[in-house]
Each structure stands twice: as C-alpha cells, then as structure tokens.
C-alpha atoms as a PDB file:
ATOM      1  CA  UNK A   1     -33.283  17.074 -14.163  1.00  0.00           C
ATOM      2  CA  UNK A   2     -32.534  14.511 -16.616  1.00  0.00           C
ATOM      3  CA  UNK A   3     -33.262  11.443 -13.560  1.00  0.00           C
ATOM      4  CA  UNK A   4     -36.745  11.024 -13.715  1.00  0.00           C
ATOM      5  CA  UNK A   5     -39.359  10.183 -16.643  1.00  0.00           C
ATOM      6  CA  UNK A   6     -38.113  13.393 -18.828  1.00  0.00           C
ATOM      7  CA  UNK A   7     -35.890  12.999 -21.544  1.00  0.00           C
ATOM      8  CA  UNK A   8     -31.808  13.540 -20.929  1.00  0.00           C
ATOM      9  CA  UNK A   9     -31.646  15.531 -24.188  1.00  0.00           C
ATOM     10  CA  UNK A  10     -33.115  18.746 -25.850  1.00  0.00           C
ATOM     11  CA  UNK A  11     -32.901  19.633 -29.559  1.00  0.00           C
ATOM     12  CA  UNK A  12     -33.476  22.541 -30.994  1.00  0.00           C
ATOM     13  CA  UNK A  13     -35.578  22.276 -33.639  1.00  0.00           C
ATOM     14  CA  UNK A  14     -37.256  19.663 -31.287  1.00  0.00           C
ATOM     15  CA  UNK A  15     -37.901  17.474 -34.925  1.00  0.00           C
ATOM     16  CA  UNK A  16     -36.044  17.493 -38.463  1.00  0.00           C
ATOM     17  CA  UNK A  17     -36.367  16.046 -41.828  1.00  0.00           C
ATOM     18  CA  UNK A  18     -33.102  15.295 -43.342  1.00  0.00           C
ATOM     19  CA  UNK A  19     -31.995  14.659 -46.823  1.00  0.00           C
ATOM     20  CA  UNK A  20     -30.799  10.872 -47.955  1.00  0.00           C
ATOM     21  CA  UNK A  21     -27.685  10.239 -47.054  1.00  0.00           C
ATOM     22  CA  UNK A  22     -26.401  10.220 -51.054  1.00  0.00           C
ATOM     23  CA  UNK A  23     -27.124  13.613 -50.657  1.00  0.00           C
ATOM     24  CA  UNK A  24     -24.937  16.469 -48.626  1.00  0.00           C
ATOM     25  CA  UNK A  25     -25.343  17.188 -45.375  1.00  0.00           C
ATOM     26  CA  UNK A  26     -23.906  20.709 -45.194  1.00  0.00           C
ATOM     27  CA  UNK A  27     -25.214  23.361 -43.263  1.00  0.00           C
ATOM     28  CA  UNK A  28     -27.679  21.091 -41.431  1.00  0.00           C
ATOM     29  CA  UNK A  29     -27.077  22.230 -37.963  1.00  0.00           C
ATOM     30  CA  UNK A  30     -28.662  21.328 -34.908  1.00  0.00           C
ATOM     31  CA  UNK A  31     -27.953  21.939 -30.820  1.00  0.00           C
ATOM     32  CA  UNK A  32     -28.328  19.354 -28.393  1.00  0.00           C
ATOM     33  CA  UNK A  33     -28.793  19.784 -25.222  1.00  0.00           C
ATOM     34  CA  UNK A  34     -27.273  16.961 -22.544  1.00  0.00           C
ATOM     35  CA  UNK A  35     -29.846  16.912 -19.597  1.00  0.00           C
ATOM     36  CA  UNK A  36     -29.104  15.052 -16.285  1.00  0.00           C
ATOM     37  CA  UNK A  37     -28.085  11.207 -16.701  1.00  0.00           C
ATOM     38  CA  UNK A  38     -28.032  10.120 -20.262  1.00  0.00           C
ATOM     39  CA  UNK A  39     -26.645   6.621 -19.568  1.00  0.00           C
ATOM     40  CA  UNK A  40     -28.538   5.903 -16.122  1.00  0.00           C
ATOM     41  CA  UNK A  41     -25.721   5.343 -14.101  1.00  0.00           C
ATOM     42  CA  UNK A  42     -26.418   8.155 -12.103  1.00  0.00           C
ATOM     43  CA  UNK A  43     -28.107   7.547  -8.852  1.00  0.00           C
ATOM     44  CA  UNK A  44     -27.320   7.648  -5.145  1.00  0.00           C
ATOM     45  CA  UNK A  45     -23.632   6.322  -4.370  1.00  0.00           C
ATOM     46  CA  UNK A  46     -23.748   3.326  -2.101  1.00  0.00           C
ATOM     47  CA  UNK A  47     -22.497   3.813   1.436  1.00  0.00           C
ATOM     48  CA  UNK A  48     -18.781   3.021   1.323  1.00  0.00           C
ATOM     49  CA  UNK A  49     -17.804   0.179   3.020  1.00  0.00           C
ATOM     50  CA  UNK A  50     -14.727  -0.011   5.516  1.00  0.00           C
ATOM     51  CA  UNK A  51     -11.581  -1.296   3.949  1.00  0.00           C
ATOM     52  CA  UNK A  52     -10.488  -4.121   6.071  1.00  0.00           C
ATOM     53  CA  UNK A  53      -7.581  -3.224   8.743  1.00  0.00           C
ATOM     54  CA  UNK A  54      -3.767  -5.057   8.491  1.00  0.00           C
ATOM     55  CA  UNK A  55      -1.757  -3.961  11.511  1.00  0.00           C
ATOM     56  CA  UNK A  56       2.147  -4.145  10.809  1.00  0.00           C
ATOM     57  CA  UNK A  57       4.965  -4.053  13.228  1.00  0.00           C
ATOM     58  CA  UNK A  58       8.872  -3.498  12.611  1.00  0.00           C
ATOM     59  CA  UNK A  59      11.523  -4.167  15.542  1.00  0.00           C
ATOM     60  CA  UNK A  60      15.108  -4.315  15.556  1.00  0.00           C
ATOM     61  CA  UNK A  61      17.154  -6.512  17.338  1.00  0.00           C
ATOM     62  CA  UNK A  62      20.579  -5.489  19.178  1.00  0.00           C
ATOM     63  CA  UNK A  63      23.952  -5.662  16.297  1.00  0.00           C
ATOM     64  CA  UNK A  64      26.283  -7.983  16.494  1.00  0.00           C
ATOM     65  CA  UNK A  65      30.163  -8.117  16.525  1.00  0.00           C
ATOM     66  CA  UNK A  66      30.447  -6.814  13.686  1.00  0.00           C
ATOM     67  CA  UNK A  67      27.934  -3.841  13.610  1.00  0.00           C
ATOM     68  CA  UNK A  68      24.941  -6.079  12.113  1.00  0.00           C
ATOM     69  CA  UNK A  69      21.670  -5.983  13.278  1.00  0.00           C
ATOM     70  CA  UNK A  70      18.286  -8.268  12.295  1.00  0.00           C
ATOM     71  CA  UNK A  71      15.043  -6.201  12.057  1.00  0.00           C
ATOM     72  CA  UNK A  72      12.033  -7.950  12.113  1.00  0.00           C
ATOM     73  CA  UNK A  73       8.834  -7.135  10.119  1.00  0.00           C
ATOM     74  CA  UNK A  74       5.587  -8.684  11.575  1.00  0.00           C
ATOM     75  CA  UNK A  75       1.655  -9.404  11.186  1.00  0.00           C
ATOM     76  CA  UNK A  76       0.394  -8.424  14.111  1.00  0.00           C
ATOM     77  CA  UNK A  77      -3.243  -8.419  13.114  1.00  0.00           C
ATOM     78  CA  UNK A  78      -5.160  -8.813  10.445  1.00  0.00           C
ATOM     79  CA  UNK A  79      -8.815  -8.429   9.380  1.00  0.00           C
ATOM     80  CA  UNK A  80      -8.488 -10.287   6.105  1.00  0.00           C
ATOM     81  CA  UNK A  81      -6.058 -12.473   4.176  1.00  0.00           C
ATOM     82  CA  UNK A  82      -4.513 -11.014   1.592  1.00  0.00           C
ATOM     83  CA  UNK A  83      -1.808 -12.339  -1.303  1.00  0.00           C
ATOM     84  CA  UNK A  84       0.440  -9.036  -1.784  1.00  0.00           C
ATOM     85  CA  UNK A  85       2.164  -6.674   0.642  1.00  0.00           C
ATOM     86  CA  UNK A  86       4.485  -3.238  -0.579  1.00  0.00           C
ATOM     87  CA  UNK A  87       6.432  -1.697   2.301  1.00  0.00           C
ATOM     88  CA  UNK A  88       8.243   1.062   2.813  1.00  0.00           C
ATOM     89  CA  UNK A  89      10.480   1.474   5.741  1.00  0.00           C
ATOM     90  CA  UNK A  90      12.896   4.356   6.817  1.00  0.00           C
ATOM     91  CA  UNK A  91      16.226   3.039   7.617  1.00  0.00           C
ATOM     92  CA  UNK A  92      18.362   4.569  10.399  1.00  0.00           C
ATOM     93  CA  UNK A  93      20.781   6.975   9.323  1.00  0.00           C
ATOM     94  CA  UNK A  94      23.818   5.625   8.136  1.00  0.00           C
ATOM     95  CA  UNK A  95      22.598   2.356   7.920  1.00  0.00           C
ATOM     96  CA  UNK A  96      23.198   0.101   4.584  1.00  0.00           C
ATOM     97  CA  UNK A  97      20.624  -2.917   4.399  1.00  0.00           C
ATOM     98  CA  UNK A  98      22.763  -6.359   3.952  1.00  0.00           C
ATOM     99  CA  UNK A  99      19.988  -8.957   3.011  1.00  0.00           C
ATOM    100  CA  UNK A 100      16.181  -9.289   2.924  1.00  0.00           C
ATOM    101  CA  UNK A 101      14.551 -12.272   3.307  1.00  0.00           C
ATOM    102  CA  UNK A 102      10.625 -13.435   3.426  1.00  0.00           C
ATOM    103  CA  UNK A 103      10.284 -15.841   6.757  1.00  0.00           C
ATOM    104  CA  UNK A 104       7.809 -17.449   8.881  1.00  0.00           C
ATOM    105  CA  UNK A 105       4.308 -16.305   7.677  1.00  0.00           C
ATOM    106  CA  UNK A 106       5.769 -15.518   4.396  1.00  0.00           C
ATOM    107  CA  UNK A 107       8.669 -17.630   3.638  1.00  0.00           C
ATOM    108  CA  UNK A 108       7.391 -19.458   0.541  1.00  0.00           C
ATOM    109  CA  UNK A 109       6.715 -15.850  -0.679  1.00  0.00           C
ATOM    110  CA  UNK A 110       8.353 -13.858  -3.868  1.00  0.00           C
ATOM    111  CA  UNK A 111      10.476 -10.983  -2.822  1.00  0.00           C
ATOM    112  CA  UNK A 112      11.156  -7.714  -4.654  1.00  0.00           C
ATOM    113  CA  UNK A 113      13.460  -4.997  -3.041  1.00  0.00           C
ATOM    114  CA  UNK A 114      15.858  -2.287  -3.948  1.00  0.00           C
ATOM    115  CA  UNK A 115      18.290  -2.171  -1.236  1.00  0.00           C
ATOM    116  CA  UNK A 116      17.449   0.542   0.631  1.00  0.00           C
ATOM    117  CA  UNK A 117      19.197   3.321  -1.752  1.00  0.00           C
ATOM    118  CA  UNK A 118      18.413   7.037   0.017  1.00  0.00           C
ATOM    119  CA  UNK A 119      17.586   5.900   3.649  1.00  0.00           C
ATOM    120  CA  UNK A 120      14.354   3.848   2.293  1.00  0.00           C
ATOM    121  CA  UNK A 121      14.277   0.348   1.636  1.00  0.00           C
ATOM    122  CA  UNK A 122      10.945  -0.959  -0.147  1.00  0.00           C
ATOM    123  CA  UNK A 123      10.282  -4.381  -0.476  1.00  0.00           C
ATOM    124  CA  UNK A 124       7.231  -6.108  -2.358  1.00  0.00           C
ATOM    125  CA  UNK A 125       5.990  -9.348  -1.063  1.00  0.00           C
ATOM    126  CA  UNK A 126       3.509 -11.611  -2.872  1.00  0.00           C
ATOM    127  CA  UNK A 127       2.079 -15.258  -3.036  1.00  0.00           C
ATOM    128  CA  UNK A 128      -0.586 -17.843  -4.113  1.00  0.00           C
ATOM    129  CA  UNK A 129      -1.560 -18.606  -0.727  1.00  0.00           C
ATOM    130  CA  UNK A 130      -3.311 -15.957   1.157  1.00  0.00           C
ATOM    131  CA  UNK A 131      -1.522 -14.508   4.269  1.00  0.00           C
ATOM    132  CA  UNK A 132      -3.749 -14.797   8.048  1.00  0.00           C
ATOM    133  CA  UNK A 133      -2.711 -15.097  11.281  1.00  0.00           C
ATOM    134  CA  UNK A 134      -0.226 -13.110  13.364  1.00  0.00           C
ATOM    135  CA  UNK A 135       3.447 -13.763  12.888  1.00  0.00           C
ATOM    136  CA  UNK A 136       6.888 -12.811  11.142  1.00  0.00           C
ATOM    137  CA  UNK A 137       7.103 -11.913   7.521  1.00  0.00           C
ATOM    138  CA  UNK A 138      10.989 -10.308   6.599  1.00  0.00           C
ATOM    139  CA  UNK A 139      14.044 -10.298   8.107  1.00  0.00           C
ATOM    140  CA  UNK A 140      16.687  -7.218   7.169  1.00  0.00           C
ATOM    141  CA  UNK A 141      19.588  -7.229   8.269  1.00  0.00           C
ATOM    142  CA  UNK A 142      21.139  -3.492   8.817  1.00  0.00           C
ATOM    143  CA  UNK A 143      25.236  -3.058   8.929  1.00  0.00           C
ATOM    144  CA  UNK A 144      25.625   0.197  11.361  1.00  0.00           C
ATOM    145  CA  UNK A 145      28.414   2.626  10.137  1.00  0.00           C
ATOM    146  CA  UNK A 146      31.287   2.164  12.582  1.00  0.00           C
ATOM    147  CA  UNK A 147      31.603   4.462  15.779  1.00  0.00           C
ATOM    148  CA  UNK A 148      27.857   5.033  15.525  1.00  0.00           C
ATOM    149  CA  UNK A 149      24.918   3.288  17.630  1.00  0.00           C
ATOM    150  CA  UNK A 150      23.066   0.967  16.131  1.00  0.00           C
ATOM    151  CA  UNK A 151      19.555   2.366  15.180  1.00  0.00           C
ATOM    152  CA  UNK A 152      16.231   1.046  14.403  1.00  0.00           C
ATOM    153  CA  UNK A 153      14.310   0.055  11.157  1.00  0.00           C
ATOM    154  CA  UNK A 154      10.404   2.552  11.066  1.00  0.00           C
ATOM    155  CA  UNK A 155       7.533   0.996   9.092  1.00  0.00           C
ATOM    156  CA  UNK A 156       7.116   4.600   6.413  1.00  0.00           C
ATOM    157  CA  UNK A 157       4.496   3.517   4.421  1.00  0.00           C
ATOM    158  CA  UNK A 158       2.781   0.154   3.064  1.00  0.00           C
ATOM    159  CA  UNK A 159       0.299  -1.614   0.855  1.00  0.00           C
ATOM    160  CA  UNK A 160      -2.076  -4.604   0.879  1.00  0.00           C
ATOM    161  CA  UNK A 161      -3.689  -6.225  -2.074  1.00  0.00           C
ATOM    162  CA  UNK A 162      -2.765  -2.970  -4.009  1.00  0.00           C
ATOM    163  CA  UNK A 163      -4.802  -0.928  -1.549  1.00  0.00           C
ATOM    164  CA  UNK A 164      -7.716  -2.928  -0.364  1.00  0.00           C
ATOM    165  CA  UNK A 165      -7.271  -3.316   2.977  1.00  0.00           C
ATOM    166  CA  UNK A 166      -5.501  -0.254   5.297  1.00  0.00           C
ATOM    167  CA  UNK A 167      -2.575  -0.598   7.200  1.00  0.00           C
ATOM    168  CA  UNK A 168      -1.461   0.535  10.552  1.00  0.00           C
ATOM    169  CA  UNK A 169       2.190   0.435  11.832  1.00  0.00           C
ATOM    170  CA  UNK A 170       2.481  -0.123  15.692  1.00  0.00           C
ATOM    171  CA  UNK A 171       5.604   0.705  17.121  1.00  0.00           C
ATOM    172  CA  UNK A 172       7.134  -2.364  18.709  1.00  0.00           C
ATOM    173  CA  UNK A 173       9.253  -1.295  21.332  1.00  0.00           C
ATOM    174  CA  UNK A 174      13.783  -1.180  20.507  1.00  0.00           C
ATOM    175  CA  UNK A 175      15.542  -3.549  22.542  1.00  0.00           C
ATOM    176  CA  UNK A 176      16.455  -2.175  26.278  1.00  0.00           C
ATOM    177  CA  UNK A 177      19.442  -2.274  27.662  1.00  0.00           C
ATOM    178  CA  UNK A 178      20.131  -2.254  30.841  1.00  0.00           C
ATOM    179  CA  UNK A 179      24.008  -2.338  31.979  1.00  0.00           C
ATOM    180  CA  UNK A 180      24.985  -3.102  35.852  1.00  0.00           C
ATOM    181  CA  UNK A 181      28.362  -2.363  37.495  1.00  0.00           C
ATOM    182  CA  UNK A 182      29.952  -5.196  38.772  1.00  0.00           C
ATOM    183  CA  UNK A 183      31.480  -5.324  42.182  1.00  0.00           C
ATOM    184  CA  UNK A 184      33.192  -7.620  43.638  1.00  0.00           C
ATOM    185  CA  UNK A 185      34.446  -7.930  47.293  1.00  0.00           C
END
C-alpha cells in the first residue's frame, strides 16, 4: 500500500476548487489520508553488516612495598583501527586508583578519567593516529587498603569509535604465586 505505482495520499473530496487566497479560507475542510511511503524511503532494510571486533585485556601486577600495584590495560586484537576508546573497569574493593597513564600503543594519546570514585574508574582515550596492532594502552596504578590482599583491576564495560566496532574483554590471568619452604640442613 502506498509502495508501488498508487498514490501515498487520499483526499476526500478527491478534487476542490478553492477561493483566492485574498479571500477566507474558513470552513474549507478536507481529510487526507497518508498511504504507505510518502517520501520513498521506505524499502527493504539492507542486511546489517558486522561491527568490527576489538578484543581488550586488563591484568594486574603483584603490589609493591607499599601496597601499590600496576594494572595493565591491553590490545589484544583488533579487527580495525580506531582513534577513540571509553573504558570502564571495576576496581577491587577497597582499592583507590593513584595515577593513569596512556603507554605503549597509546602513549601519544589524550587521557580523560575520573579517578575511580564508587569502585569504577572510567577513562577516555583518544588520538589523531589510528590505533592497530596488539600491545599496551594504560597503566593504573591501585594503592590496596592496608591488612587487605591486593586485588585485581576487571574490564566492566568499553567503547570504540563511539560504538562502531564491539569489544570483548578476555580475562588475562592474576599473577600466581607460588611460595616454597625453605630447608636447610
């Protein structure tokens, strides 16, 4: 209806005569009748094409002295370059975020982040120079709470290109640790 050869509207009276324009146009009503595709934009969608696939991975490195720890945000694939990057990642519980920094793929990057206030830290990334390759992109460093373990940084969420390509977070293994007794004779 309204797609092929017949008309997209219907009046009823099909024709009028109306009176100059100097003249008024009171009482001279009319019903029109919107039929099908009036602009011809309507059609058959196009099949929707895949949105290219960025593959993410977070891992946390063992604290220091002090209680400070380095997580590392990488590219571990990607299908695409791309010139902007939103993450969101959960911090571990107790856990107050001491510095951001873009490195390696994206060192000559501009940063944006809001420290991490209510156990999520989000961090915008963007540049001029498209982003390929595998390789590190931020560094956080994490300051555990005293008398607690340290814990590890989770990918929650992210964003390429303002949502043209998808993202997947792999988990990237936590340090092990693996303590011996020492003996001696």
């Amino acid at each position: 209806m309204g797609l092929g050869p017949e008309p997209a509207w219907l009046y009823d009276p099909a024709e009028r005569e109306y009176a100059a324009f100097e003249e008024s146009l009171a009482g001279e009503d009319y019903i029109g009748i919107l039929r099908g595709d009036v602009s011809g934009s309507w059609g058959v969608e196009p099949p929707a094409e895949p949105l290219p696939v960025v593959v993410l991975g977070v891992s946390t490195g063992a604290a220091d002295p002090e209680g400070v720890a380095t997580a590392t945000v990488r590219l571990l694939a990607s299908e695409a370059p791309f010139h902007s990057l939103s993450l969101q990642l959960r911090l571990p519980r107790g856990h107050t975020v001491t510095g951001v920094a873009p490195v390696g793929l994206a060192q000559d990057w501009l940063l944006a982040q809001d420290g991490g206030a209510g156990g999520l830290l989000r961090v915008a990334l963007a540049g001029e120079q498209p982003l390929t390759g595998s390789g590190a992109l931020l560094e956080i460093k994490l300051r555990r709470p005293a008398e607690q373990p340290a814990g590890w940084l989770r990918g929650a969420g992210a964003e390429v290109d303002e949502g043209r390509q998808r993202v997947c977070w792999l988990p990237l293994s936590p340090p092990h640790r693996l303590y011996l007794p020492i003996s001696t004779r």
